[in-house]
PDB file of N, CA and C in Angstrom:
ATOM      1  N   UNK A   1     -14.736  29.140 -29.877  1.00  0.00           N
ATOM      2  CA  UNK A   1     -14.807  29.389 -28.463  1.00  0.00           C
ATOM      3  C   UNK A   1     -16.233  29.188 -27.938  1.00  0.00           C
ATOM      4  N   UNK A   2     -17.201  29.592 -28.624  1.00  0.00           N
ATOM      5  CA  UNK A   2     -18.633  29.097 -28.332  1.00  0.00           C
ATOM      6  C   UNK A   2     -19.036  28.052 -27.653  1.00  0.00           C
ATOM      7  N   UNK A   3     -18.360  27.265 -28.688  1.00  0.00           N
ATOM      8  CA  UNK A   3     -18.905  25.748 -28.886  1.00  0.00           C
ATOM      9  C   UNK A   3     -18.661  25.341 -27.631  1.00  0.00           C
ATOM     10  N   UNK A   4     -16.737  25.398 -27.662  1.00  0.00           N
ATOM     11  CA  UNK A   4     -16.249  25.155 -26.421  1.00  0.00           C
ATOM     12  C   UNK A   4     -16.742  25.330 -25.154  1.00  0.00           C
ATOM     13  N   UNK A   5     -16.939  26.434 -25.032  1.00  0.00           N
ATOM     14  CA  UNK A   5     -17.870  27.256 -23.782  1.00  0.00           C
ATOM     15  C   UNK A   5     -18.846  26.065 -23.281  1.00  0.00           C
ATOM     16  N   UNK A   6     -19.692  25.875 -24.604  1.00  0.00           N
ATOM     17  CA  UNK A   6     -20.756  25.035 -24.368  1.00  0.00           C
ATOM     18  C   UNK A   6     -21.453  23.872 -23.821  1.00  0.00           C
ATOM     19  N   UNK A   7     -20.170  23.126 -24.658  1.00  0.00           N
ATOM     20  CA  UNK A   7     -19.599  21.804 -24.774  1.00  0.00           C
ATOM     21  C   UNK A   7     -19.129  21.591 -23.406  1.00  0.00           C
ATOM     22  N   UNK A   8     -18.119  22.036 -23.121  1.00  0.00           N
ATOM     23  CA  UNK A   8     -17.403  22.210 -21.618  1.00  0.00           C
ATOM     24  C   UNK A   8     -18.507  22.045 -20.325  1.00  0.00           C
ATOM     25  N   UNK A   9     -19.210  23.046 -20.391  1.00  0.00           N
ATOM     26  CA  UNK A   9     -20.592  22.884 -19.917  1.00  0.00           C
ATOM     27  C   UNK A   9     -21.299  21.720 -19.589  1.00  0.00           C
ATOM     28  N   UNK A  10     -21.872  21.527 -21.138  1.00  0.00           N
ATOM     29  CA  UNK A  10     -22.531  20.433 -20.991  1.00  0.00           C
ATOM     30  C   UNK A  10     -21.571  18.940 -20.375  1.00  0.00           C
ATOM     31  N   UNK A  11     -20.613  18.622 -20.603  1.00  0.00           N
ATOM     32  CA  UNK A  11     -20.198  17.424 -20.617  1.00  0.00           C
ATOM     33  C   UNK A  11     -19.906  17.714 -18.533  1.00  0.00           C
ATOM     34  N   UNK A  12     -19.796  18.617 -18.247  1.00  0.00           N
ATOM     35  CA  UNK A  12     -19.007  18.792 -16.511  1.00  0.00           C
ATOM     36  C   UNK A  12     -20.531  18.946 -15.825  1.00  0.00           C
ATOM     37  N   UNK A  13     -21.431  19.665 -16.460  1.00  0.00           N
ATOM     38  CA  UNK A  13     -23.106  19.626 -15.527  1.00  0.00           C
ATOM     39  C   UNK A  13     -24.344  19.438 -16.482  1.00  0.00           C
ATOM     40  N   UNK A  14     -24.039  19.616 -18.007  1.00  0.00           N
ATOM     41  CA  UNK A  14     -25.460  18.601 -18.381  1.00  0.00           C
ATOM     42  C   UNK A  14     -25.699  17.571 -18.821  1.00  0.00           C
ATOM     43  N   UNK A  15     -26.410  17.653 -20.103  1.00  0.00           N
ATOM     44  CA  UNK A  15     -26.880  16.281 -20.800  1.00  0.00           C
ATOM     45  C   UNK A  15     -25.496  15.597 -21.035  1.00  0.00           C
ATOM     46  N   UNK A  16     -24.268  16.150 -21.390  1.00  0.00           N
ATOM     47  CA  UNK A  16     -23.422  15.306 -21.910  1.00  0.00           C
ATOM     48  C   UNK A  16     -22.763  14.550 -21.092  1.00  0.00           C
ATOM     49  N   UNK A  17     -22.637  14.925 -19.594  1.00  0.00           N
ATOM     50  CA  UNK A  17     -22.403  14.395 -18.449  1.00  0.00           C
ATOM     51  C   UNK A  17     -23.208  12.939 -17.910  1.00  0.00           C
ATOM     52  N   UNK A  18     -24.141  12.281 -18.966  1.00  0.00           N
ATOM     53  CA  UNK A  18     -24.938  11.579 -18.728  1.00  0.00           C
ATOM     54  C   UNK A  18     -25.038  10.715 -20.133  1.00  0.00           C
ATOM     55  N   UNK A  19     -25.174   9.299 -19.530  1.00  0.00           N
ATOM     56  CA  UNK A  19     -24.711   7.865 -20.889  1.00  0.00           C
ATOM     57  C   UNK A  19     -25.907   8.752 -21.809  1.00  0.00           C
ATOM     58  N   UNK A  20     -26.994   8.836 -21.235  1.00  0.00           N
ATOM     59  CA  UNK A  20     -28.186   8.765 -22.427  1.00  0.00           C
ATOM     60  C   UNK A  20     -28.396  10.276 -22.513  1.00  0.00           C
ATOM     61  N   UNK A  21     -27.642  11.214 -22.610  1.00  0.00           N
ATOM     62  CA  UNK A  21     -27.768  12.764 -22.013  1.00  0.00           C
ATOM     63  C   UNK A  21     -27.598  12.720 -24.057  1.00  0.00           C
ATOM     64  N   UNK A  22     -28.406  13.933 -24.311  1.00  0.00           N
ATOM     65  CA  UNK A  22     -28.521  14.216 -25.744  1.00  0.00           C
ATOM     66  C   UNK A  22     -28.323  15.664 -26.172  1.00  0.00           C
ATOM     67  N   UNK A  23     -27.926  16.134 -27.451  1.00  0.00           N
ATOM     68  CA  UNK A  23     -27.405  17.535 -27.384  1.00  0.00           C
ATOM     69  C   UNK A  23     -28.290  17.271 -29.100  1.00  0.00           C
ATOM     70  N   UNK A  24     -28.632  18.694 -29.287  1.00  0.00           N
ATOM     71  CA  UNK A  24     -29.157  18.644 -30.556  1.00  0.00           C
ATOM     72  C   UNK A  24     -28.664  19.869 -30.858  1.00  0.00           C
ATOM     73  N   UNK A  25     -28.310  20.269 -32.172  1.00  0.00           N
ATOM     74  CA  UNK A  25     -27.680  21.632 -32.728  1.00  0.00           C
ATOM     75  C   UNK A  25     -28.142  21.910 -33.762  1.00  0.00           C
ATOM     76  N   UNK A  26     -29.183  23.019 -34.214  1.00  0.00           N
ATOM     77  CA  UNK A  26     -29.603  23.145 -35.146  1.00  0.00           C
ATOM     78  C   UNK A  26     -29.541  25.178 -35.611  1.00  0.00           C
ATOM     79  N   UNK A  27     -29.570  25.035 -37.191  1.00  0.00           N
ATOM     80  CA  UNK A  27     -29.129  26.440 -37.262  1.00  0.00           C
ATOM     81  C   UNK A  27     -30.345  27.010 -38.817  1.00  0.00           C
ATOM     82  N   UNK A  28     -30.697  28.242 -37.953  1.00  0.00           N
ATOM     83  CA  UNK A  28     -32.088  29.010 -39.374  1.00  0.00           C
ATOM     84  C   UNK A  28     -30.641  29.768 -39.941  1.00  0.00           C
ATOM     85  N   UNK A  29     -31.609  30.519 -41.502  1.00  0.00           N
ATOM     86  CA  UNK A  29     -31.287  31.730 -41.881  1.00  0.00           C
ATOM     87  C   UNK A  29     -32.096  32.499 -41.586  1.00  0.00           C
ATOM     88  N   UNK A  30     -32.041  33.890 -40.940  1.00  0.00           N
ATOM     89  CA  UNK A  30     -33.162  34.966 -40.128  1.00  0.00           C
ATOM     90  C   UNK A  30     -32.048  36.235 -41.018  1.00  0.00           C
ATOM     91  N   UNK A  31     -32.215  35.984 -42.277  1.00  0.00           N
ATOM     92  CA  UNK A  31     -31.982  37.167 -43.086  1.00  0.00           C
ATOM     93  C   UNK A  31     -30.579  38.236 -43.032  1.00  0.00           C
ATOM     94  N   UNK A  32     -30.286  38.618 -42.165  1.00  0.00           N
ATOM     95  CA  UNK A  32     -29.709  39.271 -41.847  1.00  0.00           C
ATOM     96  C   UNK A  32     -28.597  38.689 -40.782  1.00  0.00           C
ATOM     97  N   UNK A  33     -29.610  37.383 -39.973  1.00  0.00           N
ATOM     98  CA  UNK A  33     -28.446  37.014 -38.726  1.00  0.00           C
ATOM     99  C   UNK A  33     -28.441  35.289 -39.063  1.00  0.00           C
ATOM    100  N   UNK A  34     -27.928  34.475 -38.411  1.00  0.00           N
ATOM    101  CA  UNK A  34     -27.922  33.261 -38.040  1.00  0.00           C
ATOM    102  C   UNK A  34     -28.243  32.836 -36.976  1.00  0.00           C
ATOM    103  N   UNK A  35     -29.269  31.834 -36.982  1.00  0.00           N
ATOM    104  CA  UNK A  35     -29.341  31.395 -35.356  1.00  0.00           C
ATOM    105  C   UNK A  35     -29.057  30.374 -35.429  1.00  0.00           C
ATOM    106  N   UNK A  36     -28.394  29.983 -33.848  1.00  0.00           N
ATOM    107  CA  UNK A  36     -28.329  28.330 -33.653  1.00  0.00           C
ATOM    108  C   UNK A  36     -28.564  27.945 -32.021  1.00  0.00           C
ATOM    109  N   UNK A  37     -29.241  26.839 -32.214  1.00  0.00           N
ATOM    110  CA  UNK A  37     -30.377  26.792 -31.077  1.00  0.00           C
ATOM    111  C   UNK A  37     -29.245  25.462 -30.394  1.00  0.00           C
ATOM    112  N   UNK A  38     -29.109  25.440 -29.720  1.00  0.00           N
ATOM    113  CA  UNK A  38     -28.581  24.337 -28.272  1.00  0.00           C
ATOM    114  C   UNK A  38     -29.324  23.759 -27.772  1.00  0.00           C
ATOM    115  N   UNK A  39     -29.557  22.466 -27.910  1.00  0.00           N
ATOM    116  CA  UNK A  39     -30.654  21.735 -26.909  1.00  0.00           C
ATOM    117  C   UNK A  39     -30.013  20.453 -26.514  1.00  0.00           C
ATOM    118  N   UNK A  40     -29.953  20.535 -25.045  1.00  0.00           N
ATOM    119  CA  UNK A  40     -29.768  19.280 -24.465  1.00  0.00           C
ATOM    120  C   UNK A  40     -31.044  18.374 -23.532  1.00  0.00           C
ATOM    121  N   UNK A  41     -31.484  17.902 -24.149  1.00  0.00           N
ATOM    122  CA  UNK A  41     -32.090  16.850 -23.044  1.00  0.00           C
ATOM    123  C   UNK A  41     -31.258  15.234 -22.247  1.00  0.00           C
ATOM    124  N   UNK A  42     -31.757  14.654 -21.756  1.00  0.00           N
ATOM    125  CA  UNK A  42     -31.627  13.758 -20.910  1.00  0.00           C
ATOM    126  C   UNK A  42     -30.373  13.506 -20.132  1.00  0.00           C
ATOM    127  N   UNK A  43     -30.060  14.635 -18.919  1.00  0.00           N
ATOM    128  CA  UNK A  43     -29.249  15.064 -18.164  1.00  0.00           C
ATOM    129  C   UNK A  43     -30.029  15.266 -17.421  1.00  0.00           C
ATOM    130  N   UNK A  44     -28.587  15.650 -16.045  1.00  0.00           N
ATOM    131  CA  UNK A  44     -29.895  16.149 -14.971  1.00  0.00           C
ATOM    132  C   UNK A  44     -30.590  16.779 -14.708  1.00  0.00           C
ATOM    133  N   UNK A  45     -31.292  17.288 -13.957  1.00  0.00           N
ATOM    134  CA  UNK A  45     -32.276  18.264 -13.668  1.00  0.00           C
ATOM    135  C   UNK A  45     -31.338  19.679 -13.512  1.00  0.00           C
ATOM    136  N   UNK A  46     -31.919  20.804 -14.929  1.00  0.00           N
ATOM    137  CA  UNK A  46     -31.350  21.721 -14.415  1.00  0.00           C
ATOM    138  C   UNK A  46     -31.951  22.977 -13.512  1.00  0.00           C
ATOM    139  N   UNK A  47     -31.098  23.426 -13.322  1.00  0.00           N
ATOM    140  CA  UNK A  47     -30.871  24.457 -12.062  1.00  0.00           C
ATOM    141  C   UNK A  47     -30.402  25.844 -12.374  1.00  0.00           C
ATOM    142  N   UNK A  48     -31.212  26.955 -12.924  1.00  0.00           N
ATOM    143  CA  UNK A  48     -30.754  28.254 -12.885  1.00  0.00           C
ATOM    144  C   UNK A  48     -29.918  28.497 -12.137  1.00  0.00           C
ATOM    145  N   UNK A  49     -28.746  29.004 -12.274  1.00  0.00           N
ATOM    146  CA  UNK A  49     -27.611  29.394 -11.439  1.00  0.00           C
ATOM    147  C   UNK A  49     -28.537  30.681 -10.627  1.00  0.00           C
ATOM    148  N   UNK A  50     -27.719  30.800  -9.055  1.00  0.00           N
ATOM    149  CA  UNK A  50     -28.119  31.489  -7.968  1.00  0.00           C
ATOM    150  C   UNK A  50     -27.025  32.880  -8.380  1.00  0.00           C
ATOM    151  N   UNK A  51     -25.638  32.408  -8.578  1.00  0.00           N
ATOM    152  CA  UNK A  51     -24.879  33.298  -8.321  1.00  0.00           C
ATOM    153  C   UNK A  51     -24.295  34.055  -9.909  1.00  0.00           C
ATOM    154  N   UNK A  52     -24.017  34.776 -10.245  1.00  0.00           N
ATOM    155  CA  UNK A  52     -23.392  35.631 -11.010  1.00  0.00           C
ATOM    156  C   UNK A  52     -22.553  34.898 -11.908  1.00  0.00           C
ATOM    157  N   UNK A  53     -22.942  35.007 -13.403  1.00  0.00           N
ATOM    158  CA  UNK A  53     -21.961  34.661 -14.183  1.00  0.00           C
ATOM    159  C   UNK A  53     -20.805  34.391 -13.818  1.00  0.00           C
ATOM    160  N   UNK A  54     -20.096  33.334 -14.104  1.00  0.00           N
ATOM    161  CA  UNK A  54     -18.352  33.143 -13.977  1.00  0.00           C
ATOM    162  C   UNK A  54     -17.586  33.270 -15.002  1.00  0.00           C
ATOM    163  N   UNK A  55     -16.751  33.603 -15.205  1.00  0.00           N
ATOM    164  CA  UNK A  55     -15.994  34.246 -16.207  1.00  0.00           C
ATOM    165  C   UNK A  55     -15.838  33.826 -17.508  1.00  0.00           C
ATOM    166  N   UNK A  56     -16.101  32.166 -17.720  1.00  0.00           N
ATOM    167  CA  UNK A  56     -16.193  31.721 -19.237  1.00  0.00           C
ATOM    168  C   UNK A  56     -17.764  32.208 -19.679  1.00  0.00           C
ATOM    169  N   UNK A  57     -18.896  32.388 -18.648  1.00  0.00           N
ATOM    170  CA  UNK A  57     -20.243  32.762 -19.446  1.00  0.00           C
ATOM    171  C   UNK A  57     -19.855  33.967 -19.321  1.00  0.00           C
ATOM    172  N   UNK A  58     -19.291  34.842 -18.542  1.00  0.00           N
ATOM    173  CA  UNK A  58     -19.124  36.620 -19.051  1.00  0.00           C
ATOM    174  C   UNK A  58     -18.254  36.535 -20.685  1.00  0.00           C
ATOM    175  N   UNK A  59     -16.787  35.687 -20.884  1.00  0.00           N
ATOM    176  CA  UNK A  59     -16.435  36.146 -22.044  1.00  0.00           C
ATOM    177  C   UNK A  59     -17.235  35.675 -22.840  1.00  0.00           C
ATOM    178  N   UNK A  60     -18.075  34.894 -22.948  1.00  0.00           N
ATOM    179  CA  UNK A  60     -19.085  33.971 -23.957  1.00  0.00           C
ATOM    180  C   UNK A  60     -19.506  35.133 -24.376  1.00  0.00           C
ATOM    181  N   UNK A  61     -20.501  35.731 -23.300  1.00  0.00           N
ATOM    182  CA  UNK A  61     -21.754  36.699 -23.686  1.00  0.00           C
ATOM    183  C   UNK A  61     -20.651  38.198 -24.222  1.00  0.00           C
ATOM    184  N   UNK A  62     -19.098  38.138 -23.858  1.00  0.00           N
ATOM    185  CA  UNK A  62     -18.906  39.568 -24.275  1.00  0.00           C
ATOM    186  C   UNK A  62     -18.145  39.410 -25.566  1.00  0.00           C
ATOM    187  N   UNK A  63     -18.136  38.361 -26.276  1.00  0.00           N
ATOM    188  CA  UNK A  63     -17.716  37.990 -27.551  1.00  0.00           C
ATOM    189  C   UNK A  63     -19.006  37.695 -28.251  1.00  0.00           C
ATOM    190  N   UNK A  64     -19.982  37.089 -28.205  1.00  0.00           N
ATOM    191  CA  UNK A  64     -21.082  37.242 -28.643  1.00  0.00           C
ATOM    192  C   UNK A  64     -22.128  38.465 -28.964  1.00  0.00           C
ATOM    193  N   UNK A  65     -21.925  39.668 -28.292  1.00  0.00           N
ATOM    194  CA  UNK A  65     -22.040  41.140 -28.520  1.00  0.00           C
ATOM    195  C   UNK A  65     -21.176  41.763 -29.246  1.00  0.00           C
ATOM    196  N   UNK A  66     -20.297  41.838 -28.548  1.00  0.00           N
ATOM    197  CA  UNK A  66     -19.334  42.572 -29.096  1.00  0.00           C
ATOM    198  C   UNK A  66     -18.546  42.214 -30.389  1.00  0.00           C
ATOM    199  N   UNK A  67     -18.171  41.053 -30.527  1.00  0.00           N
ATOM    200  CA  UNK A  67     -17.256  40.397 -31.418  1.00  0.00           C
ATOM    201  C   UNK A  67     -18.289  40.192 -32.961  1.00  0.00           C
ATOM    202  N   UNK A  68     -19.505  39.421 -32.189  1.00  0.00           N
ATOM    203  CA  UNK A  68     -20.190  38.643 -33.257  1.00  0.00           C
ATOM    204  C   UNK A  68     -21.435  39.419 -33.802  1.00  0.00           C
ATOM    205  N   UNK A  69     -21.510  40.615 -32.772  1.00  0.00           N
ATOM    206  CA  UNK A  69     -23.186  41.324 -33.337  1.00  0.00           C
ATOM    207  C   UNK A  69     -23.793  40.622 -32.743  1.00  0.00           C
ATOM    208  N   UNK A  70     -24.066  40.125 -31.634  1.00  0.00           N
ATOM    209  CA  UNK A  70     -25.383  38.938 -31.624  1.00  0.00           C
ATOM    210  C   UNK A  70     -26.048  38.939 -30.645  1.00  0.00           C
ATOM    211  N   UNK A  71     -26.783  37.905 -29.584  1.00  0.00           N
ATOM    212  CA  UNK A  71     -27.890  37.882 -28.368  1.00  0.00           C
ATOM    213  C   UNK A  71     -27.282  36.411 -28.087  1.00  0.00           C
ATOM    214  N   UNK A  72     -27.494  36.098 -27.054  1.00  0.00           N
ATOM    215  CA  UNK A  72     -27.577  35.220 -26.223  1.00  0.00           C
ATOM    216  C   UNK A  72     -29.059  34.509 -25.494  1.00  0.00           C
ATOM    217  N   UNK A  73     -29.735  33.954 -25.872  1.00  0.00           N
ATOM    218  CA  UNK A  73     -31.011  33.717 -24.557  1.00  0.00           C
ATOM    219  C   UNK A  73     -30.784  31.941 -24.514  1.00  0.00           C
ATOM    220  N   UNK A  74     -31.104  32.028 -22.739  1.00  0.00           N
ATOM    221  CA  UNK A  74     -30.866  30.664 -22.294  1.00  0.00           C
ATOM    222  C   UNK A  74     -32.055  30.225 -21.713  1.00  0.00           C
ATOM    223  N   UNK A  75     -32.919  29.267 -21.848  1.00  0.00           N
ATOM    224  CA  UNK A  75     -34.219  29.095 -21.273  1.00  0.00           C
ATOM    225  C   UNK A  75     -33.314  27.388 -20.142  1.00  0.00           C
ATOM    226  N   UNK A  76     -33.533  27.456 -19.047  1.00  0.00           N
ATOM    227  CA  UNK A  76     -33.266  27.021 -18.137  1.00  0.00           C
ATOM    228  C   UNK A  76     -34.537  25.750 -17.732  1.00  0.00           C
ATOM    229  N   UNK A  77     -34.462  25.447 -18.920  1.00  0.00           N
ATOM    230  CA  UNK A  77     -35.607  24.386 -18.725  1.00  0.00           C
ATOM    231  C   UNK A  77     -35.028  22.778 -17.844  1.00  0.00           C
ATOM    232  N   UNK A  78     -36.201  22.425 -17.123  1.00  0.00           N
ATOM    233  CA  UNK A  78     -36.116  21.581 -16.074  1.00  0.00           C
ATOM    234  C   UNK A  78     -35.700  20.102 -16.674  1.00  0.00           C
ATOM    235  N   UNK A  79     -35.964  20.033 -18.032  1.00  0.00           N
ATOM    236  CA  UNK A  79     -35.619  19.010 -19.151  1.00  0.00           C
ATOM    237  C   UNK A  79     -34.022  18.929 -19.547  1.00  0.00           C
ATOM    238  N   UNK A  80     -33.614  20.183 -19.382  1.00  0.00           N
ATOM    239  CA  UNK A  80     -32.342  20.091 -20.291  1.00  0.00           C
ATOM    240  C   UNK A  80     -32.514  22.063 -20.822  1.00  0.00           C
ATOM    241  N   UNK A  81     -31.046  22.314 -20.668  1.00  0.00           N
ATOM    242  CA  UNK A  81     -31.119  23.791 -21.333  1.00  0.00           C
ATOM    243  C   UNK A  81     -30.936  24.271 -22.626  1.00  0.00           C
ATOM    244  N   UNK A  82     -31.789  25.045 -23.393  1.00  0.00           N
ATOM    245  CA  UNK A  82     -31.916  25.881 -24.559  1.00  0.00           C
ATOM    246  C   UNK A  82     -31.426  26.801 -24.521  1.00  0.00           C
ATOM    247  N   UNK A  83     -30.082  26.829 -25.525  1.00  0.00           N
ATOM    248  CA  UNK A  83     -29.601  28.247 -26.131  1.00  0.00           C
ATOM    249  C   UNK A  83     -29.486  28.316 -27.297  1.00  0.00           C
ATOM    250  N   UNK A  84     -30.274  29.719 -27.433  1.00  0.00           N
ATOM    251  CA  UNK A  84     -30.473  30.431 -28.693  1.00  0.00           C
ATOM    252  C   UNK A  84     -29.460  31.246 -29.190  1.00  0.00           C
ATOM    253  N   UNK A  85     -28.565  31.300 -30.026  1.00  0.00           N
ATOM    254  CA  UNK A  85     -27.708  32.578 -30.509  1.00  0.00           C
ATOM    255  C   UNK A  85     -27.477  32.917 -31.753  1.00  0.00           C
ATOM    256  N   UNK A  86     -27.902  34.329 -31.958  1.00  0.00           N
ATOM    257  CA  UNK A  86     -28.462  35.034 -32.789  1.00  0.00           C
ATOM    258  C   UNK A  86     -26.747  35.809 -33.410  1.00  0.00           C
ATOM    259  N   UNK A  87     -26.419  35.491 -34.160  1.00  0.00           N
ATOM    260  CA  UNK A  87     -24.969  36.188 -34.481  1.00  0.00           C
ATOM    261  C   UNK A  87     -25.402  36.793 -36.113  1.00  0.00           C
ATOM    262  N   UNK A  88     -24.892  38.351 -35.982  1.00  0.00           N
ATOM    263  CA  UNK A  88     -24.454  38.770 -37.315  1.00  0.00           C
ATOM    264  C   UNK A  88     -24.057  37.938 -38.439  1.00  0.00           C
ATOM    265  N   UNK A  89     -24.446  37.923 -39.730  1.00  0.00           N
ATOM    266  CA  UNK A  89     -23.791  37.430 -40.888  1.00  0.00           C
ATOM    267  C   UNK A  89     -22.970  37.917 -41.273  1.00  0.00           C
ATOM    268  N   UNK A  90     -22.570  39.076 -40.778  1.00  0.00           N
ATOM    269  CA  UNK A  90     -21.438  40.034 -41.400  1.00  0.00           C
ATOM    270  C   UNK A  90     -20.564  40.025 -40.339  1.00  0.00           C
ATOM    271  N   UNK A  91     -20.768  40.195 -39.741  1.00  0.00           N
ATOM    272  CA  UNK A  91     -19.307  39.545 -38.503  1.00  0.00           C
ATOM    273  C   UNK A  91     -19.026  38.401 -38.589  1.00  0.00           C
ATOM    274  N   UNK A  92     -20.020  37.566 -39.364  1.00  0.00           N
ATOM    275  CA  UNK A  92     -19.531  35.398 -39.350  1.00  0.00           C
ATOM    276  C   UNK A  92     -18.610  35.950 -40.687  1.00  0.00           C
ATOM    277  N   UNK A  93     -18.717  36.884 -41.848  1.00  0.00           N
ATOM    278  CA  UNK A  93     -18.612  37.072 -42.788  1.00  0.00           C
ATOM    279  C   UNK A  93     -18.808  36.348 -43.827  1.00  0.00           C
ATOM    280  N   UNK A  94     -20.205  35.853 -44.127  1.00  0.00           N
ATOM    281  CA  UNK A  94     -21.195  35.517 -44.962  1.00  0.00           C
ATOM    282  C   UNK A  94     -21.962  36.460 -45.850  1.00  0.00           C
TER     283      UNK A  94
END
C-alpha cells in the first residue's frame, strides 16, 4: 500500500508524470528500523500542499504509525520530493 500511495502520486503530479521524470529508491539498515528514502527528480516543480492531507496521505501516515512502528518525513524540495520512512523491523518481521 505504500508504494502504491506513492507511486500513484508520483505518476498523476510528479517526476513520474514526466518522459525524463526519475524516481530513485533506496533502503539502510538503522539497527533496529529500516529506512527507505523516495527520491524523485526531473518532474515538475513541486509545491507543498496548502490544504490538509487527503485521505490516501492520512491512511499512508496512519498505517505507517500505527501498523508499521514507523515516521514519515517529506522534504518538499523544489527539485523533486524526498521521502524518508523509517518502519520497525519487527512489524516488517525481520
Amino acid at each position: 500500500m505504500l508504494v502504491d500511495e506513492l507511486a500513484t502520486n508520483s505518476m498523476n503530479y510528479g517526476a513520474l508524470s514526466r518522459a525524463l521524470g526519475k524516481l530513485a529508491i533506496s533502503g539502510h539498515d538503522l539497527s533496529d528500523q529500516v529506512e527507505i528514502i523516495w527520491k524523485e527528480t526531473g518532474g515538475p516543480p513541486v509545491v507543498s500542499p496548502a490544504a490538509p492531507a487527503g485521505f490516501g496521505s492520512k491512511l499512508l501516515m496512519k498505517t505507517i504509525n500505527e501498523q508499521l512502528g514507523g515516521t514519515m518525513n517529506v522534504d518538499w524540495s523544489v527539485e523533486g520530493i524526498v521521502v524518508a520512512l523509517r518502519l520497525s523491523k519487527a512489524c516488517l518481521g525481520t
